[in-house]
Protein backbone atom coordinates (compact mmCIF):
# COMPACT_ATOMS: atom_id res chain seq x y z
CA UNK A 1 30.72 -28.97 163.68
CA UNK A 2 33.85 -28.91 164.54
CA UNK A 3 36.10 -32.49 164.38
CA UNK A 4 38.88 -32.99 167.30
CA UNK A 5 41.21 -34.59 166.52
CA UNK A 6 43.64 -36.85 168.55
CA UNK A 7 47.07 -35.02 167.91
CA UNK A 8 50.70 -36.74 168.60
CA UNK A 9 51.82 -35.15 172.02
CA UNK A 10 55.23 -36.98 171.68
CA UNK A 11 57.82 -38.11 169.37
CA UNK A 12 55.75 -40.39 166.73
CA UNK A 13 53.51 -41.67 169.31
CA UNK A 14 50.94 -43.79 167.64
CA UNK A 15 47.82 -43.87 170.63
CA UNK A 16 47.47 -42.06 173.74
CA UNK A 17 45.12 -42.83 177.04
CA UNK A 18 42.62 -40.33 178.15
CA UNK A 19 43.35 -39.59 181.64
CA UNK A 20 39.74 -37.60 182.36
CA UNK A 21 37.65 -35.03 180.54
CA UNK A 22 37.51 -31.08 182.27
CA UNK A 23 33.56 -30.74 180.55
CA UNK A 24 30.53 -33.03 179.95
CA UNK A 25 28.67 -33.17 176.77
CA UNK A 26 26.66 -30.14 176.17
CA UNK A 27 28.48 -27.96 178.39
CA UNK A 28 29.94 -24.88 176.55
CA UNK A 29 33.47 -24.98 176.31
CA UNK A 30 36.22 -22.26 175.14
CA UNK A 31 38.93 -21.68 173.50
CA UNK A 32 42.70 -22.18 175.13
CA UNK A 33 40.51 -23.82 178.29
CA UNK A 34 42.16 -27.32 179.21
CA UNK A 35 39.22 -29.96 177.66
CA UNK A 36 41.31 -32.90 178.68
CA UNK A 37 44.29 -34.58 179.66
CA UNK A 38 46.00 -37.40 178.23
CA UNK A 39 48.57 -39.79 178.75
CA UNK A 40 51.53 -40.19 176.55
CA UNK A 41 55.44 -40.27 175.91
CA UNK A 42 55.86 -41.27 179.55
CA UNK A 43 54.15 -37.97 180.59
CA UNK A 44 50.32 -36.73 181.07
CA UNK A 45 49.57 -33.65 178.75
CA UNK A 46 46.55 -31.36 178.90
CA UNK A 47 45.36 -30.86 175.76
CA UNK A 48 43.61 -27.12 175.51
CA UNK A 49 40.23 -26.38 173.61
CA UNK A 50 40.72 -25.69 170.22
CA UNK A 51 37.67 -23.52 169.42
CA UNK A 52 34.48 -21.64 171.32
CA UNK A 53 31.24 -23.57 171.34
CA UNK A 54 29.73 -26.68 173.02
CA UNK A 55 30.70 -30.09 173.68
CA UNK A 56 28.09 -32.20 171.49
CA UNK A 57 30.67 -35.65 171.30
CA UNK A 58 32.88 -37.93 173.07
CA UNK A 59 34.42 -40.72 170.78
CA UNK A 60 36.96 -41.96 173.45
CA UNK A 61 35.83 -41.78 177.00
CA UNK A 62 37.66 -41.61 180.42
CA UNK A 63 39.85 -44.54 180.37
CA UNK A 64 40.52 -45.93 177.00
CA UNK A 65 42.82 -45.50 174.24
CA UNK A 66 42.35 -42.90 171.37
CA UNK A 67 44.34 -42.86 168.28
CA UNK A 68 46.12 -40.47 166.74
CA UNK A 69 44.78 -38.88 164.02
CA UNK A 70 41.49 -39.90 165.21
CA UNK A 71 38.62 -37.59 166.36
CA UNK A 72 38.13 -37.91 170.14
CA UNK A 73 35.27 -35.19 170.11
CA UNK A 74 32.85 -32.75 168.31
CA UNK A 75 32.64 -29.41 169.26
CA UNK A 76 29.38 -27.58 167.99
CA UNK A 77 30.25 -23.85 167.24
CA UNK A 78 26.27 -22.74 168.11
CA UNK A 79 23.49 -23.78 170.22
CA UNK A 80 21.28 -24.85 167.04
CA UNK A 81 24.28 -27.30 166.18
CA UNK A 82 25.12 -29.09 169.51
CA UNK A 83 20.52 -29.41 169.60
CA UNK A 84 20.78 -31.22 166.54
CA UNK A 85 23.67 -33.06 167.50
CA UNK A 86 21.95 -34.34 170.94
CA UNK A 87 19.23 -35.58 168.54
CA UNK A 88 21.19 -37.35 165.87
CA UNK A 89 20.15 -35.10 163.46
CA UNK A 90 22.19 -32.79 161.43
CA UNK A 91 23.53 -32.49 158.06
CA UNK A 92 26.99 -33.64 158.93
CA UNK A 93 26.82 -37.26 158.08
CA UNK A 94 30.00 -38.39 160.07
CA UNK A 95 27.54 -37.13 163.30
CA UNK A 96 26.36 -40.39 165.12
CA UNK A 97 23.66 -40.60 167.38
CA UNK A 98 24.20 -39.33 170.87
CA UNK A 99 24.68 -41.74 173.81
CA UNK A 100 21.70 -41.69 176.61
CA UNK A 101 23.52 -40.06 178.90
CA UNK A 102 24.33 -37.22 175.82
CA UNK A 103 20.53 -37.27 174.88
CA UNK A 104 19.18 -36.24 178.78
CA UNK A 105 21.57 -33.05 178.33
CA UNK A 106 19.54 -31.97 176.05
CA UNK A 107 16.72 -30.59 178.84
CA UNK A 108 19.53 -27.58 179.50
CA UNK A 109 18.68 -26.56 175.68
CA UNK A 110 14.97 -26.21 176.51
CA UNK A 111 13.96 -29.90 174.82
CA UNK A 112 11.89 -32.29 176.53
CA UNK A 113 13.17 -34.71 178.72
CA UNK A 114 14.13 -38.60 178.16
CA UNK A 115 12.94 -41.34 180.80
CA UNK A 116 15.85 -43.61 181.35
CA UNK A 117 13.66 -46.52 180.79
CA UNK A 118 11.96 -45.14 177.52
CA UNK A 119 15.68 -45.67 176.46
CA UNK A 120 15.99 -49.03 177.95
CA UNK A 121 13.16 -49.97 176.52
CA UNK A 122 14.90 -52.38 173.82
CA UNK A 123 16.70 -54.43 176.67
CA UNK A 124 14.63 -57.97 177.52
CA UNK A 125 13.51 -58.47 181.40
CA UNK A 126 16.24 -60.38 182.43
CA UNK A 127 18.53 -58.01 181.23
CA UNK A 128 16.80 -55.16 183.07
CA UNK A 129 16.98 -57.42 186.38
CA UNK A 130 20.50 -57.20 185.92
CA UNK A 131 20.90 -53.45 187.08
CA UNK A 132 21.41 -52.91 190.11
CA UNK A 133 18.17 -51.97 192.85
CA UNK A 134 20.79 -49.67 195.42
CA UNK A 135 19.70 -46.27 195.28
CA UNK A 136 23.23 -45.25 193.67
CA UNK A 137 22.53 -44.01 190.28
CA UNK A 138 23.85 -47.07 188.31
CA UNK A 139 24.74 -44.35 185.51
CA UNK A 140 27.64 -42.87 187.79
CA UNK A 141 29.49 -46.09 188.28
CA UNK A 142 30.25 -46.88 184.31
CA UNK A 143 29.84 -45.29 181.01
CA UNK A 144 27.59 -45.79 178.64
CA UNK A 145 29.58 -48.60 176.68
CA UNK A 146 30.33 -50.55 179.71
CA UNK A 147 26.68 -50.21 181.21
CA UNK A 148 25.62 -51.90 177.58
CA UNK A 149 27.69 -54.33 177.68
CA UNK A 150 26.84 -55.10 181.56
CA UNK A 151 23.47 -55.58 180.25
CA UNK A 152 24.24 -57.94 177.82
CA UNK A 153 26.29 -59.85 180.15
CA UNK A 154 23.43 -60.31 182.62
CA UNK A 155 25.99 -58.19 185.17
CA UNK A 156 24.57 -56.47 188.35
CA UNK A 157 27.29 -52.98 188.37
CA UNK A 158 26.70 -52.85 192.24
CA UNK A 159 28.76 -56.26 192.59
CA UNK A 160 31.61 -55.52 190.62
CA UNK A 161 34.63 -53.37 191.86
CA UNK A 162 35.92 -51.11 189.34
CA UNK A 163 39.42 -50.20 189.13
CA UNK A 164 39.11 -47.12 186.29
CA UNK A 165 39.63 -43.57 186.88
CA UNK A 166 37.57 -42.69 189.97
CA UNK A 167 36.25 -46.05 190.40
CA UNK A 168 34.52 -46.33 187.18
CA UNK A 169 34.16 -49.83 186.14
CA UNK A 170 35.67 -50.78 182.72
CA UNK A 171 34.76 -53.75 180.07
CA UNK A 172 38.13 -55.43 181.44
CA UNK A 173 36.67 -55.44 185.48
CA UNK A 174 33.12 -56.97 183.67
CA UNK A 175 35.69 -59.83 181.98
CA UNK A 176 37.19 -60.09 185.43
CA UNK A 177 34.00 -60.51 187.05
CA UNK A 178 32.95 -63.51 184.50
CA UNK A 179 35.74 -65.62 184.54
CA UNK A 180 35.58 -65.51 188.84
CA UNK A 181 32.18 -66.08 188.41
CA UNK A 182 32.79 -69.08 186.20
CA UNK A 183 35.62 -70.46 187.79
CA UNK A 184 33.23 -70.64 191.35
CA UNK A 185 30.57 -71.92 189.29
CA UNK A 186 32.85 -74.57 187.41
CA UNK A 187 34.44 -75.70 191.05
CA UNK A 188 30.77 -75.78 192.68
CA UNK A 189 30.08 -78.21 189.59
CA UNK A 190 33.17 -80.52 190.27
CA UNK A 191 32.82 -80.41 194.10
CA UNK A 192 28.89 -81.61 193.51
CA UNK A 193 29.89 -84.64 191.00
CA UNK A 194 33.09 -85.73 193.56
CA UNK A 195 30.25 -86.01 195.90
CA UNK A 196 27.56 -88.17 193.41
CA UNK A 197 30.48 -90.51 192.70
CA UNK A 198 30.99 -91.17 195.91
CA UNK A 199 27.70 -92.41 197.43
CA UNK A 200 29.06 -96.01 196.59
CA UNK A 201 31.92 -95.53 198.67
CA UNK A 202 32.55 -96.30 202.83
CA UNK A 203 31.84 -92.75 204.82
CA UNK A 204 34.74 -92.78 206.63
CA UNK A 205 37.11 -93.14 203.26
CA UNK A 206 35.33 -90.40 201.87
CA UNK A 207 35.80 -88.11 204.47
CA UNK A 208 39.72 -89.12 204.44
CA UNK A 209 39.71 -88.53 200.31
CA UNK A 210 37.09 -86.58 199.35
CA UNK A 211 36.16 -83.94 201.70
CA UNK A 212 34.30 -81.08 200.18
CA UNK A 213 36.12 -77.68 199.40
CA UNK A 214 33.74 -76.10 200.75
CA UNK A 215 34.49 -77.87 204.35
CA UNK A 216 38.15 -78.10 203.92
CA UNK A 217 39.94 -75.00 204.56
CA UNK A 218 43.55 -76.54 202.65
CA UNK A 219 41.18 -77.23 199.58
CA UNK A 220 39.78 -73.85 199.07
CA UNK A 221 42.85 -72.40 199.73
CA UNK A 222 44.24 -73.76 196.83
CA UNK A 223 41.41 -73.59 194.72
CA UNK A 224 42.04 -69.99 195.23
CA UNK A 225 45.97 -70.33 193.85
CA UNK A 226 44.51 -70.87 190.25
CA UNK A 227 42.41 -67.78 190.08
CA UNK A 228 44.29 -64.70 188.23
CA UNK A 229 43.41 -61.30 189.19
CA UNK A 230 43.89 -59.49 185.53
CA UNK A 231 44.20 -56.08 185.39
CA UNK A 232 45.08 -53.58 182.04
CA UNK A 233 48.84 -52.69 181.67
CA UNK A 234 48.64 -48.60 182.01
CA UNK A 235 49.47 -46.46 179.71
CA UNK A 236 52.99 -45.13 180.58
CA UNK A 237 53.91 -48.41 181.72
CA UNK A 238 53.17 -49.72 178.37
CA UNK A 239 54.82 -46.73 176.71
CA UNK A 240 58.01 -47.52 179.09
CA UNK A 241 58.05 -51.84 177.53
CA UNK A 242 58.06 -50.56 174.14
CA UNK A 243 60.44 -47.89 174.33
CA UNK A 244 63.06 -50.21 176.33
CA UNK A 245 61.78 -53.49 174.49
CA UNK A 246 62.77 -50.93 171.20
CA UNK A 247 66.15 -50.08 172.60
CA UNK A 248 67.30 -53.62 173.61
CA UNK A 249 66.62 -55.10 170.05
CA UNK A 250 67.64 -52.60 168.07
CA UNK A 251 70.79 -51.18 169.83
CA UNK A 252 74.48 -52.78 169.48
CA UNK A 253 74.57 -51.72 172.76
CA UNK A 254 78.26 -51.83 175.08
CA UNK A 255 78.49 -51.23 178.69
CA UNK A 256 81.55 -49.87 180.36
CA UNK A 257 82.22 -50.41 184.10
CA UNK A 258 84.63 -48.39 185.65
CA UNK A 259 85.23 -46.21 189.02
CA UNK A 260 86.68 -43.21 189.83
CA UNK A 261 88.27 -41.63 193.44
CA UNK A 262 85.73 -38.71 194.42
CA UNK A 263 87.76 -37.14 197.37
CA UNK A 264 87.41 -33.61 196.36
CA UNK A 265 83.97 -33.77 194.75
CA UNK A 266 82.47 -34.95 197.96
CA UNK A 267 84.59 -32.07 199.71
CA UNK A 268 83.25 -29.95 197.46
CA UNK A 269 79.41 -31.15 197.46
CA UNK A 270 79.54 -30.57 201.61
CA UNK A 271 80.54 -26.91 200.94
CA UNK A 272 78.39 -26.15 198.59
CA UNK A 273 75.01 -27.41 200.10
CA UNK A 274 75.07 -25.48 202.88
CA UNK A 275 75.07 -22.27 200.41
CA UNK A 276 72.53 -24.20 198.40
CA UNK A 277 70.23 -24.82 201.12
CA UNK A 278 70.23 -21.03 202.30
CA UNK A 279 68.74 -20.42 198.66
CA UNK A 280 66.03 -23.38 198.89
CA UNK A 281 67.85 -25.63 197.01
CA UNK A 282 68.59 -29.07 197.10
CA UNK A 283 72.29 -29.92 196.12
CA UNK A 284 72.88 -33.75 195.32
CA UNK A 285 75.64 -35.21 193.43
CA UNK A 286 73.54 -35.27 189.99
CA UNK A 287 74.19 -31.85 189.04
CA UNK A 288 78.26 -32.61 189.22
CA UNK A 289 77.02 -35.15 186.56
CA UNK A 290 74.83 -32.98 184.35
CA UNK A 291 77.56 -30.69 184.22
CA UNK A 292 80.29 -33.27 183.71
CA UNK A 293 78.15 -34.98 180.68
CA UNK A 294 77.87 -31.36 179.36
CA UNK A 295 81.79 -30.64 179.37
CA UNK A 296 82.95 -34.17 178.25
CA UNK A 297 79.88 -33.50 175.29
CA UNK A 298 81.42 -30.87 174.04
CA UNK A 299 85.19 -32.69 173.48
CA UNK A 300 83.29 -35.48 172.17
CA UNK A 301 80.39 -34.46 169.75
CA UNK A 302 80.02 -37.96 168.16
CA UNK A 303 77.80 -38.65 171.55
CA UNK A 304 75.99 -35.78 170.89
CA UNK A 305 73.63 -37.48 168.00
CA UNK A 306 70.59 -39.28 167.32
CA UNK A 307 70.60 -42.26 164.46
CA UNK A 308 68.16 -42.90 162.51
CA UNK A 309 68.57 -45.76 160.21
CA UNK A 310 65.27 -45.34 158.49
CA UNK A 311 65.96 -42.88 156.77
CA UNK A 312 69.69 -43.89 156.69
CA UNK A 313 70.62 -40.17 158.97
CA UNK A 314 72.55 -38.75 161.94
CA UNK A 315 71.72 -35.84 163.39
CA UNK A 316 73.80 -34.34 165.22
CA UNK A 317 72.63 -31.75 167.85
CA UNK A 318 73.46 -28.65 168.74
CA UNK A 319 72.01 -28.28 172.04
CA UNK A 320 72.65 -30.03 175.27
CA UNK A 321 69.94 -31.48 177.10
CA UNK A 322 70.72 -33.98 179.55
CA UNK A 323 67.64 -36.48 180.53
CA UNK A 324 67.40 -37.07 184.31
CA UNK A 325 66.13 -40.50 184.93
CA UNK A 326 63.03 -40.03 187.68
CA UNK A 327 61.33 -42.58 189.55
CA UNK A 328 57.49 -41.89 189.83
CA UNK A 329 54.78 -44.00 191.11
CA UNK A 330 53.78 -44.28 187.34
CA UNK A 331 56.75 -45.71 186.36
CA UNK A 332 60.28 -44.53 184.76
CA UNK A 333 60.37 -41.08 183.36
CA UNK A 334 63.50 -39.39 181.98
CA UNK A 335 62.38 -35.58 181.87
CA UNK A 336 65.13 -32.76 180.26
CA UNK A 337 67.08 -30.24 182.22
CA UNK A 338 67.58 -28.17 178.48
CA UNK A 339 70.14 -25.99 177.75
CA UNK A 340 72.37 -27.38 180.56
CA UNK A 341 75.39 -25.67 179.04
CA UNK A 342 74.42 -22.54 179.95
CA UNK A 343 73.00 -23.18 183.65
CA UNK A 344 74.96 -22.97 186.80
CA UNK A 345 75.62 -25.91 189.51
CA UNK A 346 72.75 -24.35 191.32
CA UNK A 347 70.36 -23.70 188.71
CA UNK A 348 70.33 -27.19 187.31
CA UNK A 349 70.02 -28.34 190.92
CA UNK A 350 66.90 -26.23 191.73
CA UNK A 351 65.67 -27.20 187.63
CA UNK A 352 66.01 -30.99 189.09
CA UNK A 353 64.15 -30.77 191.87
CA UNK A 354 61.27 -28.77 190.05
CA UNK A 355 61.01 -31.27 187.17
CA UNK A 356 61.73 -34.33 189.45
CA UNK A 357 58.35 -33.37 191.64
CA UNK A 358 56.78 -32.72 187.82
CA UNK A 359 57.37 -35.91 187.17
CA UNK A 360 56.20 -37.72 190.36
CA UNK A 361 53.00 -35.88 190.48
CA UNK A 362 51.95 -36.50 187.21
CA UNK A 363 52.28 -32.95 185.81
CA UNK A 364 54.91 -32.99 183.19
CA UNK A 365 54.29 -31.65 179.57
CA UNK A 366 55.69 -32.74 175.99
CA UNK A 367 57.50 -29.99 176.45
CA UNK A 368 59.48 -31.50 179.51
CA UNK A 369 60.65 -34.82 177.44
CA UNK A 370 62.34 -35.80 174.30
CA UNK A 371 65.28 -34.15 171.94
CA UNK A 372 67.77 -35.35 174.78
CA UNK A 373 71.75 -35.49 173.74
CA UNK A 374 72.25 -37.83 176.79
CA UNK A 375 70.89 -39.89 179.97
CA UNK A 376 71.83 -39.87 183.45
CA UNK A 377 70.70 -42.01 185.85
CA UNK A 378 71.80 -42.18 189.62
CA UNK A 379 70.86 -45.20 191.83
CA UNK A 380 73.19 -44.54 194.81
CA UNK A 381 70.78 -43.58 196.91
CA UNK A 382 68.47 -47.01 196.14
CA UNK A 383 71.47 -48.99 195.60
CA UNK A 384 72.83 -51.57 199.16
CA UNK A 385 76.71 -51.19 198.08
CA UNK A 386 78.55 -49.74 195.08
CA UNK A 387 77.42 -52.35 192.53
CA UNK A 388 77.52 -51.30 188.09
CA UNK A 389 75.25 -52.13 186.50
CA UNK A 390 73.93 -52.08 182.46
CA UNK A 391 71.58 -49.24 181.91
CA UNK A 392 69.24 -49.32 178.73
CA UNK A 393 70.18 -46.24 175.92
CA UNK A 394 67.02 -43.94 175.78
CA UNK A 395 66.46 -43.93 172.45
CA UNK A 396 67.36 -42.07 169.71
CA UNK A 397 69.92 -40.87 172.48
CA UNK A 398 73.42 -43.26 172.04
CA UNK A 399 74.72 -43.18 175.29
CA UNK A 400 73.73 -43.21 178.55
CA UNK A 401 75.63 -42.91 182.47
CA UNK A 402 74.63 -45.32 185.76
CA UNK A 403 75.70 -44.54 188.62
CA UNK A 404 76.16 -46.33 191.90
CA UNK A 405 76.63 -45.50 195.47
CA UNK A 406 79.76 -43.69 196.54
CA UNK A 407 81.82 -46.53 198.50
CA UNK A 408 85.03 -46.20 201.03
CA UNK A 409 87.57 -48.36 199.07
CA UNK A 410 91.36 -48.99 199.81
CA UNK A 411 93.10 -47.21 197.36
CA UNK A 412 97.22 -47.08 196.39
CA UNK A 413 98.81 -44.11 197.23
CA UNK A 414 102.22 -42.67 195.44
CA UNK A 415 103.86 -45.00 197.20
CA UNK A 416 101.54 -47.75 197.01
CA UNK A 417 100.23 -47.65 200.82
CA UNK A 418 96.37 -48.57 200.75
CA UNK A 419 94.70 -45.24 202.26
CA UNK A 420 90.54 -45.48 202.25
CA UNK A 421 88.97 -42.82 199.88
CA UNK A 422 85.37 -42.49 198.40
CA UNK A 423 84.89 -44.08 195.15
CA UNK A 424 81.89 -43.72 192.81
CA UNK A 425 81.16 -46.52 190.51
CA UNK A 426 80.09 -45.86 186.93
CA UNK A 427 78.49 -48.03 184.23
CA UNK A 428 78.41 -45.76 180.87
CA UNK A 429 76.46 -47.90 178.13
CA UNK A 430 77.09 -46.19 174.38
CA UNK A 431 75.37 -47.27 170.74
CA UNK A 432 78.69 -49.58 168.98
CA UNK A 433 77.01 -48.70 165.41
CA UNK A 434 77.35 -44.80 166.22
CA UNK A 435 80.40 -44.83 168.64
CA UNK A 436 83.58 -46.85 168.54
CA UNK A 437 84.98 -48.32 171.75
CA UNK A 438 88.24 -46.40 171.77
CA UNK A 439 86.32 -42.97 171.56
CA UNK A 440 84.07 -44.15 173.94
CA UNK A 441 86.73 -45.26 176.51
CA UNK A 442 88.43 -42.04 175.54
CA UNK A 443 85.06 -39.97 176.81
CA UNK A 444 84.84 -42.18 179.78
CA UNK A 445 88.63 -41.27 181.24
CA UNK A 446 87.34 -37.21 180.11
CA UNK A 447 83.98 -37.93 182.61
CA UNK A 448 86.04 -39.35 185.48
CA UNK A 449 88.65 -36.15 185.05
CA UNK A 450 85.90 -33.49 185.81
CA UNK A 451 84.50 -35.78 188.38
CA UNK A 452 87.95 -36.51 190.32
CA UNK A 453 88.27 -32.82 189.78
CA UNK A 454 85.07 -30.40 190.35
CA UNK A 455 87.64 -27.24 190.17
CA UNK A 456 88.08 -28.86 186.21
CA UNK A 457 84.78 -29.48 185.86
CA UNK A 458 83.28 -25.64 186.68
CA UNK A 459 85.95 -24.36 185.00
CA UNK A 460 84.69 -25.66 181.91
CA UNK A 461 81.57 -27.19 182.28
């Protein structure tokens, strides 16, 4: 039998979720085939098969959290295994029994099938009322765990929404479901003594004071106020807290603000999108700054590092991997666009668009984060006027760039006449225990010299 373990598909990443699971017990799986996919380091992996045979185990299902280092599955590597598995026998004594819905599978391996109820047969009457009489197989609407614990709860499934994957319902929508169900119960109970207590008093005053909540729209309404609907914090939004939580307590973190005139960059930009479109390719303003954070890198390495004060090191890199920060409907991500130092303007601008939809659809890979030298993030197009702002280091990175909307600002000429030019705001946030404020100022006034000037910036970015 073989033992899967949970492996760390990020950077030190302690638990990840399982997003769903590509085979059901007892189907035979293979090597290198995708088993499952999980969520971690801000991205959702697919983890492959590691070895031929049959799916006999699931430790963590659809929905919950494994640990790393943990086994999430048993593979059986022959039909005569994954038989003995399905009936709890075997002479591996980590095996556990198989769940019900693992023990039915077993019919496909020419054994004799279970009646649901001869499995039920433990669970008292009232706990049997408490499935549900629809003709939906209650089986498909939670797993095995949550259906047990639904029984012991006295819970009908068919009344309770579930907000899992596919619409599977988990322990925390069966907690959900209680405390409603108490807190109607509990304000049923109070409405009924209001009313015994008042018998005594004149009709008409009780009506004025103590008019049912039942009857009285304002009442229920805010009966309704004190009621929480709970839900589970997901996975990458989780992962996203910690990291930032990480960053803001640990990091001696200073934030720059500062501006620079962007005349011929934006000249520049409209030229060079119309060749970029005729190729399919999307030209914004962030690949200026991936190649500007490359060039000003490579003047000023001490940027270029990672600390860790653990183990009392610096690395410093030797590659140049700028993180693009990505909005997704999951939450922040900050994939890499690697080896920028050796891309052109319009092959980091087609890389950003093919990570960026990556990203929002869920598909990135380990492979796709971490081992970044620096951060970029660009709000302009979110952002109502050309406001700075003080962006959070992604960590073990020491510096990261914000940028705001390009503005038309009055700016001195030579002879101090205001003339209106575009301006790009920038708020560049660096680590004070790595970098000094001098060097970092110094790097700044490099950035906003390849940005004023994009002929600079190609020619040695």
């Amino acid at each position: 039998m073989y033992h899967y373990i949970l492996p760390d598909a990020g950077e030190g990443t302690h638990e990840s979720a399982i997003m769903s699971w590509s085979a059901q017990v007892g189907d035979q799986v293979k090597e290198d085939d995708i088993l499952l996919e999980i969520e971690s380091d801000k991205a959702v992996v697919a983890l492959p098969c590691p070895v031929d045979g049959y799916l006999a185990k699931i430790y963590v299902e659809a929905g919950d959290i494994g640990i790393v280092g943990q086994p999430i599955a048993d593979i059986a590597e022959s039909k005569e295994e994954l038989q003995a598995a399905l009936k709890g026998g075997g002479s591996d004594a980590t095996m556990a029994k198989t769940k019900a819905t693992s023990t039915t599978l077993a019919s496909d391996l020419d054994q004799t099938d279970v009646d649901q109820s001869a499995l039920d047969s433990t669970q008292t009457k009232d706990q049997k009322d408490a499935q549900p009489t629809s003709d939906k197989d209650y089986r498909q609407l939670a797993v095995p765990r949550v259906r047990k614990y639904a029984r012991a709860k006295g819970i009908d499934l068919t009344q309770v929404i579930g907000t899992g994957n596919h619409g599977h319902i988990t322990i925390e929508d069966l907690d959900t479901y209680l405390a409603q169900a108490l807190t109607h119960k509990q304000a049923a109970s109070s409405e009924q003594d209001q009313q015994a207590r008042s018998e005594d008093y004149d009709q008409a005053a009780l009506e004025e004071r103590q008019t049912p909540a039942s009857t009285n729209p304002q009442a229920k309404g805010n009966q309704d106020l004190f009621v929480d609907t709970i839900e589970k914090i997901p996975a990458m939004r989780r992962t996203i807290a910690d990291a930032l939580s990480k960053s803001s307590n640990q990091v001696a973190q200073v934030t720059v603000f500062d501006q620079v005139e962007v005349e011929a960059l934006v000249a520049h930009r409209q030229k060079m999108k119309v060749l970029a479109a005729e190729r399919d390719i999307k030209l914004t303003f962030t690949p200026y700054l991936v190649k500007a954070l490359v060039a000003m890198l490579k003047h000023f390495p001490e940027l270029n590092v990672s600390l860790d004060m653990e183990k009392n090191e610096l690395h410093r890199h030797q590659y140049y991997n700028i993180g693009v920060a990505t909005d997704t409907p999951r939450g922040l991500m900050v994939p890499m666009i690697r080896n920028a130092q050796s891309k052109s303007l319009f092959e980091i601008a087609n890389d950003i668009s093919v990570i960026a939809q990556k990203a929002r659809d869920g598909k990135l890979e380990a492979t796709d984060m971490g081992k970044g030298s620096i951060s970029v993030t660009n709000v302009g197009a979110a952002a109502t006027s050309g406001v700075w702002s003080t962006p959070i280091i992604n960590l073990p990175e020491v510096a990261i760039l914000n940028v705001g909307r390009i503005d038309q600002l009055f700016l001195p000429d030579e002879e101090g006449n205001p003339i209106l030019k575009p301006v790009m705001k920038l708020s560049f946030a660096f680590d004070h225990r790595v970098v000094d404020g001098v060097y970092a100022q110094q790097a700044i006034n490099l950035l906003k010299n390849y940005l004023h000037d994009p002929d600079l910036l190609l020619a040695e970015g």
